[in-house]
N, C-alpha and C. Protein backbone atom coordinates (compact mmCIF):
# COMPACT_ATOMS: atom_id res chain seq x y z
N UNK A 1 119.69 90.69 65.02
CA UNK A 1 118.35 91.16 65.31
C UNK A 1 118.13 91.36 66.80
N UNK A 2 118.57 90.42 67.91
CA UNK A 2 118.47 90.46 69.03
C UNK A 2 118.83 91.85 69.67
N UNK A 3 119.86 92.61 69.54
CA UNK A 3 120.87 93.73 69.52
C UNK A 3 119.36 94.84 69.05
N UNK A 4 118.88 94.96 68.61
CA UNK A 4 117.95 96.00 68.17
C UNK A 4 116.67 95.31 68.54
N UNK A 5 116.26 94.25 69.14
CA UNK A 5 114.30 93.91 69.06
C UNK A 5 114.29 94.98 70.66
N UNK A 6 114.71 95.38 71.42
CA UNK A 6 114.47 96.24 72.76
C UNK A 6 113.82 97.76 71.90
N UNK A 7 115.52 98.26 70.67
CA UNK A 7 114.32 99.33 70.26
C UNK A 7 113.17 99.19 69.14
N UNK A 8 113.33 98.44 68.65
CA UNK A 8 111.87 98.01 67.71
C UNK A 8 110.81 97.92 68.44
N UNK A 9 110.44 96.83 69.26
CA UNK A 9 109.18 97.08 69.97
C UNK A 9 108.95 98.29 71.06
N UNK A 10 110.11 99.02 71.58
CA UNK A 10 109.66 100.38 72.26
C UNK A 10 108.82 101.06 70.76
N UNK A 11 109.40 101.57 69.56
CA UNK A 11 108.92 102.13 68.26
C UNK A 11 107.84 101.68 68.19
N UNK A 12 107.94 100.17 68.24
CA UNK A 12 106.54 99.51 67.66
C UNK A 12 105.35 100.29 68.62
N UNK A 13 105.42 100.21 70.59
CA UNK A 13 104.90 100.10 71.16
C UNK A 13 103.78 101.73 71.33
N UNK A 14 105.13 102.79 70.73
CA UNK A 14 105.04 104.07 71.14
C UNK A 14 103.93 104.52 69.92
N UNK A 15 104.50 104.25 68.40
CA UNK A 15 103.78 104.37 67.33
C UNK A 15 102.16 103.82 67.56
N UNK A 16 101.55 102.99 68.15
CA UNK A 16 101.00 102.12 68.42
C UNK A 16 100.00 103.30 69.56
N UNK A 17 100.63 104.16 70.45
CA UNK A 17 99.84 104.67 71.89
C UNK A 17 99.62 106.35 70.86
N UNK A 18 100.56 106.62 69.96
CA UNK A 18 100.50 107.54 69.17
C UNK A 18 98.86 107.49 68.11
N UNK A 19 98.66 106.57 67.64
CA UNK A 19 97.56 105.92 66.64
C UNK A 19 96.25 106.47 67.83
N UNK A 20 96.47 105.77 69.00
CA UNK A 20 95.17 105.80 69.73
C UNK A 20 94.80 107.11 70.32
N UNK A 21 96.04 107.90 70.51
CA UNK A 21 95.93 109.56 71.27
C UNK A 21 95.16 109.98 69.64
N UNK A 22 95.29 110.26 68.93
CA UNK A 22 94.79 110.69 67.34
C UNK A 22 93.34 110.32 67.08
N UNK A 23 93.06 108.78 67.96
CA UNK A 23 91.23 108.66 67.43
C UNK A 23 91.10 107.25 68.41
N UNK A 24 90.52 107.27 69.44
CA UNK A 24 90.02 106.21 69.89
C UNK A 24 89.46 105.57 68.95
N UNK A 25 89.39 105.69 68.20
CA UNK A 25 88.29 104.56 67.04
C UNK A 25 89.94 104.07 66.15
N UNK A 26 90.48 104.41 66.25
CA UNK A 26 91.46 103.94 65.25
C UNK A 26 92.10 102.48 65.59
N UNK A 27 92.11 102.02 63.93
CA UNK A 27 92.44 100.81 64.03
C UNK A 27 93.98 100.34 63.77
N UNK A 28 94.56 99.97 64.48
CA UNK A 28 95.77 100.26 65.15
C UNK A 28 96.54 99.04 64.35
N UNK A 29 97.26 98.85 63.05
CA UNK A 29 97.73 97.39 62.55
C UNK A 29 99.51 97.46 62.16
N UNK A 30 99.96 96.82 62.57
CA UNK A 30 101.39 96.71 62.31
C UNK A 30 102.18 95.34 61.71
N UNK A 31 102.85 95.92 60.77
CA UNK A 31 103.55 94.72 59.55
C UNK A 31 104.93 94.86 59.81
N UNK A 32 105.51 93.88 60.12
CA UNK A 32 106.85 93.48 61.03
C UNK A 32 107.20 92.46 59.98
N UNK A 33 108.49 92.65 59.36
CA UNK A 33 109.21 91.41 58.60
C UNK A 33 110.47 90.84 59.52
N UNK A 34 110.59 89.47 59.73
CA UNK A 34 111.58 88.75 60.37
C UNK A 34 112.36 87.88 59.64
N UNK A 35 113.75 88.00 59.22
CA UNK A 35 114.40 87.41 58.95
C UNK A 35 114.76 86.01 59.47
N UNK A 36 114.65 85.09 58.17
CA UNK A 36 114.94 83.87 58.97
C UNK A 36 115.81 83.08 57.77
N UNK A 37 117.12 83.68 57.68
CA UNK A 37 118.34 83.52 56.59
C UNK A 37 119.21 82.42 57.38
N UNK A 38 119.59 81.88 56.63
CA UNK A 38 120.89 81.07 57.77
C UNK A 38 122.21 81.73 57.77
N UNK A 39 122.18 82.81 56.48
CA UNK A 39 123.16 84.09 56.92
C UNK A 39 123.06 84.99 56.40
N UNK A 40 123.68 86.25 56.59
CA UNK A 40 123.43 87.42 56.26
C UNK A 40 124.48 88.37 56.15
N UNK A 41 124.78 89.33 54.97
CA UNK A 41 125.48 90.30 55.48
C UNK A 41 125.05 91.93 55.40
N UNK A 42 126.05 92.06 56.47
CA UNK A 42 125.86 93.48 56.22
C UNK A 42 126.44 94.88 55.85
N UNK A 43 125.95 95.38 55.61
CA UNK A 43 126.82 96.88 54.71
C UNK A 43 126.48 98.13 56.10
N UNK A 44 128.03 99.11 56.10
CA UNK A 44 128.08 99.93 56.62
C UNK A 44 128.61 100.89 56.11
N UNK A 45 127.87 101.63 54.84
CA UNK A 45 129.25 102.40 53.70
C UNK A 45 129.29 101.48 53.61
N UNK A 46 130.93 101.56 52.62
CA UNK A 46 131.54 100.44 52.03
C UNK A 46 132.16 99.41 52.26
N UNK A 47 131.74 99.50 54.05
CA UNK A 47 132.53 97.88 54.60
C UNK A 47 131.06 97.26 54.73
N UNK A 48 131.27 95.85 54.95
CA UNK A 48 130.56 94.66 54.44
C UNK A 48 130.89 93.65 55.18
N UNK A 49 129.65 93.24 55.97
CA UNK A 49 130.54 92.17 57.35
C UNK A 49 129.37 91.09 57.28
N UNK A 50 129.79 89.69 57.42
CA UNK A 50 128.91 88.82 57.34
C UNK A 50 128.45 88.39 59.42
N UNK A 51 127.12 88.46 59.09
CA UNK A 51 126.48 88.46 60.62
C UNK A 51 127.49 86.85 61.11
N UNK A 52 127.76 87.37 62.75
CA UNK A 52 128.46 86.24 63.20
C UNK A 52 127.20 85.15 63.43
N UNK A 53 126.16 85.76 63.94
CA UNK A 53 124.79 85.02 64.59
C UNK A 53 123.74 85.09 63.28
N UNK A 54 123.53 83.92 62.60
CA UNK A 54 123.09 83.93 61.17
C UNK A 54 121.12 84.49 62.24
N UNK A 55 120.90 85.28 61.44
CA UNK A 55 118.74 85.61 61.53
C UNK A 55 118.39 84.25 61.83
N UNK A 56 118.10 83.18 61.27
CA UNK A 56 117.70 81.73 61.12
C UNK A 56 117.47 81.44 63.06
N UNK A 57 119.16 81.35 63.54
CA UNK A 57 119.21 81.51 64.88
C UNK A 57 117.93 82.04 66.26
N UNK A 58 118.24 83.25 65.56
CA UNK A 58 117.61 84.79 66.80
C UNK A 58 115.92 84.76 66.44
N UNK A 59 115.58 84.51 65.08
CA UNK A 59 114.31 84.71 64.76
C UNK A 59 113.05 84.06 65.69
N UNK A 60 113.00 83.05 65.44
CA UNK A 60 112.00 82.30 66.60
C UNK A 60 111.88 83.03 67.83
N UNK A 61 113.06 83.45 68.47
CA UNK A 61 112.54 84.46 69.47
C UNK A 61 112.09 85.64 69.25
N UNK A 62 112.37 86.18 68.34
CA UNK A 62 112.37 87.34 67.96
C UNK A 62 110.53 87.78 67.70
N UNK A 63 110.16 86.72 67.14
CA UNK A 63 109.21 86.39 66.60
C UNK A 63 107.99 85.99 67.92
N UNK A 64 108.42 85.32 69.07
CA UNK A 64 107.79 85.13 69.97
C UNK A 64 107.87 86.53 71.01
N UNK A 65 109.05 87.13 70.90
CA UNK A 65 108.58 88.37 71.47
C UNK A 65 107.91 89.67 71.00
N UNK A 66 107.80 89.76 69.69
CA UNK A 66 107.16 90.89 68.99
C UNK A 66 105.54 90.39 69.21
N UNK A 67 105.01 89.08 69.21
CA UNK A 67 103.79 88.25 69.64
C UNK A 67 103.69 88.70 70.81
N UNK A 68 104.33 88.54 71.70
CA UNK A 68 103.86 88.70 73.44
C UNK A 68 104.17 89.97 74.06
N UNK A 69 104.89 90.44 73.40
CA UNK A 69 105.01 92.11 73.65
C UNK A 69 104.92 93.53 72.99
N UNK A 70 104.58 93.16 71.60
CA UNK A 70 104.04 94.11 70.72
C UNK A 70 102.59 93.92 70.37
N UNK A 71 101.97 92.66 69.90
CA UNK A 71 101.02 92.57 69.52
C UNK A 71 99.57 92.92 70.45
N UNK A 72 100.08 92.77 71.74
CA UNK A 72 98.93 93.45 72.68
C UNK A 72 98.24 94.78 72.15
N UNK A 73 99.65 95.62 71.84
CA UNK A 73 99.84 97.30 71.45
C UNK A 73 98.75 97.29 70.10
N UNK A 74 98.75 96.49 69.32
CA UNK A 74 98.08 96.36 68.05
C UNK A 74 96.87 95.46 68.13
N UNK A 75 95.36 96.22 67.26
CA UNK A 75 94.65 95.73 66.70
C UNK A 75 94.82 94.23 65.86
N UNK A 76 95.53 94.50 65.08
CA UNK A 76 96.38 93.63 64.22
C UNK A 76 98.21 93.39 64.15
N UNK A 77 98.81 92.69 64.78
CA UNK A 77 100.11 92.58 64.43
C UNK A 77 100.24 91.55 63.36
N UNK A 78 101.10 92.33 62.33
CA UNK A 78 101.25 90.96 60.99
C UNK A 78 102.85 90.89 60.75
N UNK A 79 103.12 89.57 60.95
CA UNK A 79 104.51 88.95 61.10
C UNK A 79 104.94 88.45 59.88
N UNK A 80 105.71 89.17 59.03
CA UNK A 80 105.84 88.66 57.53
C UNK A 80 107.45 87.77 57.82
N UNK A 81 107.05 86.72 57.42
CA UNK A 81 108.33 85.89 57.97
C UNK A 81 109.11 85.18 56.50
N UNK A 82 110.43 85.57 56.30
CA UNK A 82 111.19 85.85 55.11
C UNK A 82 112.50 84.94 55.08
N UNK A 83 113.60 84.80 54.06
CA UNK A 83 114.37 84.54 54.08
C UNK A 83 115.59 85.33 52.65
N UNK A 84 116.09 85.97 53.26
CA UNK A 84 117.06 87.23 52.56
C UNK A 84 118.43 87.14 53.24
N UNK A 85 119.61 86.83 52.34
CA UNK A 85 120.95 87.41 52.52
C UNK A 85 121.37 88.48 52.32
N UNK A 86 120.69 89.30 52.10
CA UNK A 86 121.65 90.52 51.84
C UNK A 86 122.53 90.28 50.62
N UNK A 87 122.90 89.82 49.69
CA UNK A 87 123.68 89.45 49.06
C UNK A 87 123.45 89.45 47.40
N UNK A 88 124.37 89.96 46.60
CA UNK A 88 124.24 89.57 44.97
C UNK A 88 123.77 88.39 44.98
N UNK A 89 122.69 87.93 44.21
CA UNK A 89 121.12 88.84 43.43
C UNK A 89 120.65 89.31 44.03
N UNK A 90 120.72 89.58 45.60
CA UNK A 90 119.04 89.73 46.59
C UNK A 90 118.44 89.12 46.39
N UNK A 91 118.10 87.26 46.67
CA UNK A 91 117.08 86.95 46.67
C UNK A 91 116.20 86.53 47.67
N UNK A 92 115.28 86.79 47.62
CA UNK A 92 114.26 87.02 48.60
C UNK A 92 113.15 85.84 48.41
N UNK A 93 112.76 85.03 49.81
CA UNK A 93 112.24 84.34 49.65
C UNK A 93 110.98 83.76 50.81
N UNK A 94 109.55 83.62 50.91
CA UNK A 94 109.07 83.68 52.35
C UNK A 94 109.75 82.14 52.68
N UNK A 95 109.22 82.55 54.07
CA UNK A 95 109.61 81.33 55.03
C UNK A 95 108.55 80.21 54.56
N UNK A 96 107.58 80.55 54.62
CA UNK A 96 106.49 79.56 53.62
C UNK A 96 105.28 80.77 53.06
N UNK A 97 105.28 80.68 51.92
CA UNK A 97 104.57 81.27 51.24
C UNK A 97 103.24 81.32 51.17
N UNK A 98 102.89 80.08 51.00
CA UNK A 98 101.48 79.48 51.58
C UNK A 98 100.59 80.68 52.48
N UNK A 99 101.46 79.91 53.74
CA UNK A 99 101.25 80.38 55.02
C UNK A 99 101.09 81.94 54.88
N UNK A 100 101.98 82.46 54.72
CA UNK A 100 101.93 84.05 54.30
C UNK A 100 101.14 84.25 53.78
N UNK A 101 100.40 83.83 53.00
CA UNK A 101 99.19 84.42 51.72
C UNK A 101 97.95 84.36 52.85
N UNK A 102 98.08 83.31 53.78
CA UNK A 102 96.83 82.92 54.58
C UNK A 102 96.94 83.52 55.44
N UNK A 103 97.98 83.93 55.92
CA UNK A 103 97.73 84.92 57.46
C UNK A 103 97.87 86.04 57.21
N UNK A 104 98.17 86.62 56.00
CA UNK A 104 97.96 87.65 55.65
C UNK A 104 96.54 88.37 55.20
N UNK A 105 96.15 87.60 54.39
CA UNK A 105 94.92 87.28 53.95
C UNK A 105 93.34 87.46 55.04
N UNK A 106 93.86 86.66 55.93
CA UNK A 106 93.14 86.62 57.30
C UNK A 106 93.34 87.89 57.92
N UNK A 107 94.27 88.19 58.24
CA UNK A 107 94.45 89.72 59.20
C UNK A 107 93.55 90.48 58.08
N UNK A 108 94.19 90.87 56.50
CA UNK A 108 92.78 91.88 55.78
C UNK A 108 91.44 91.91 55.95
N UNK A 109 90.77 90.13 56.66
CA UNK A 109 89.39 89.86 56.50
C UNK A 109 89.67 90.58 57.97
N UNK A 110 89.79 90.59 59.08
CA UNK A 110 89.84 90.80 59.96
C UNK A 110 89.98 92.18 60.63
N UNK A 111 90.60 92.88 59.37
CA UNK A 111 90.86 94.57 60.05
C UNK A 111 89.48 94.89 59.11
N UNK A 112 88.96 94.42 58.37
CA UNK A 112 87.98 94.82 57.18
C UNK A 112 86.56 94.64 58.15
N UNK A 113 86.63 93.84 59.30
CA UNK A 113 85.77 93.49 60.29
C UNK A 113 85.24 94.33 61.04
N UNK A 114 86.90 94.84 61.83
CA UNK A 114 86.78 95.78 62.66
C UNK A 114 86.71 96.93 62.06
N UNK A 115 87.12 97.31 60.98
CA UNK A 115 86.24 98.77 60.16
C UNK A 115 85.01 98.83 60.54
N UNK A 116 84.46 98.04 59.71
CA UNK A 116 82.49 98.33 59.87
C UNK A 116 81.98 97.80 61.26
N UNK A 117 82.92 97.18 62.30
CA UNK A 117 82.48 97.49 63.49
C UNK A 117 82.55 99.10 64.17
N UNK A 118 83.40 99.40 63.40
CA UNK A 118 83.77 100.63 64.17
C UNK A 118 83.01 101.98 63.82
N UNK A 119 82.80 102.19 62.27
CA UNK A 119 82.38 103.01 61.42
C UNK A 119 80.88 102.44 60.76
């Protein structure tokens, strides 16, 4: 993840100045999922390489920099925080579920805010 968060948050940052050239009133919200696997692999075609640096690792930062350097860019930044190998079954699982339902939950009351502030 580290290897790619430079161009994600440029995307994040640009998508983000794109929203506001289109409507100063626009409400600007972005949903970011972070892996936090203790490993992972990956497919390129048909080769298949298991990450040397398991997500679990890189995430916490990853996670503190999409906070301090993307989320400015956004009305709402929402950090869906996961745990996925890549792997037969695919299973997919949040980091805490709970938590997810509530900060998710919260950002909807919250962009639902700034609507009828805005409009």
């Amino acid at each position: 993840m580290t290897a790619q968060i430079d161009r994600v948050m440029s995307d994040l940052s640009h998508q983000a100045a794109t929203f506001q050239r289109q409507s100063n009133l626009a409400i600007k919200v972005g949903i970011v999922g972070v892996n936090f696997a203790d490993e992972y692999t990956g497919y390129e075609g048909t080769r298949e390489h298991i990450a040397k640096s398991p997500p679990s690792r890189e995430a916490p930062d990853i996670v503190r920099r999409l906070t301090q350097f993307v989320g400015p860019h956004f009305d709402e930044l929402v950090i869906l925080q996961f745990r996925a190998t890549n792997r037969p079954p695919f299973a997919f699982h949040w980091l805490d579920e709970n938590a997810t339902q509530l900060d998710y939950g919260s950002a909807l009351v919250r962009i639902s805010d700034e609507y009828e502030r805005r409009f």
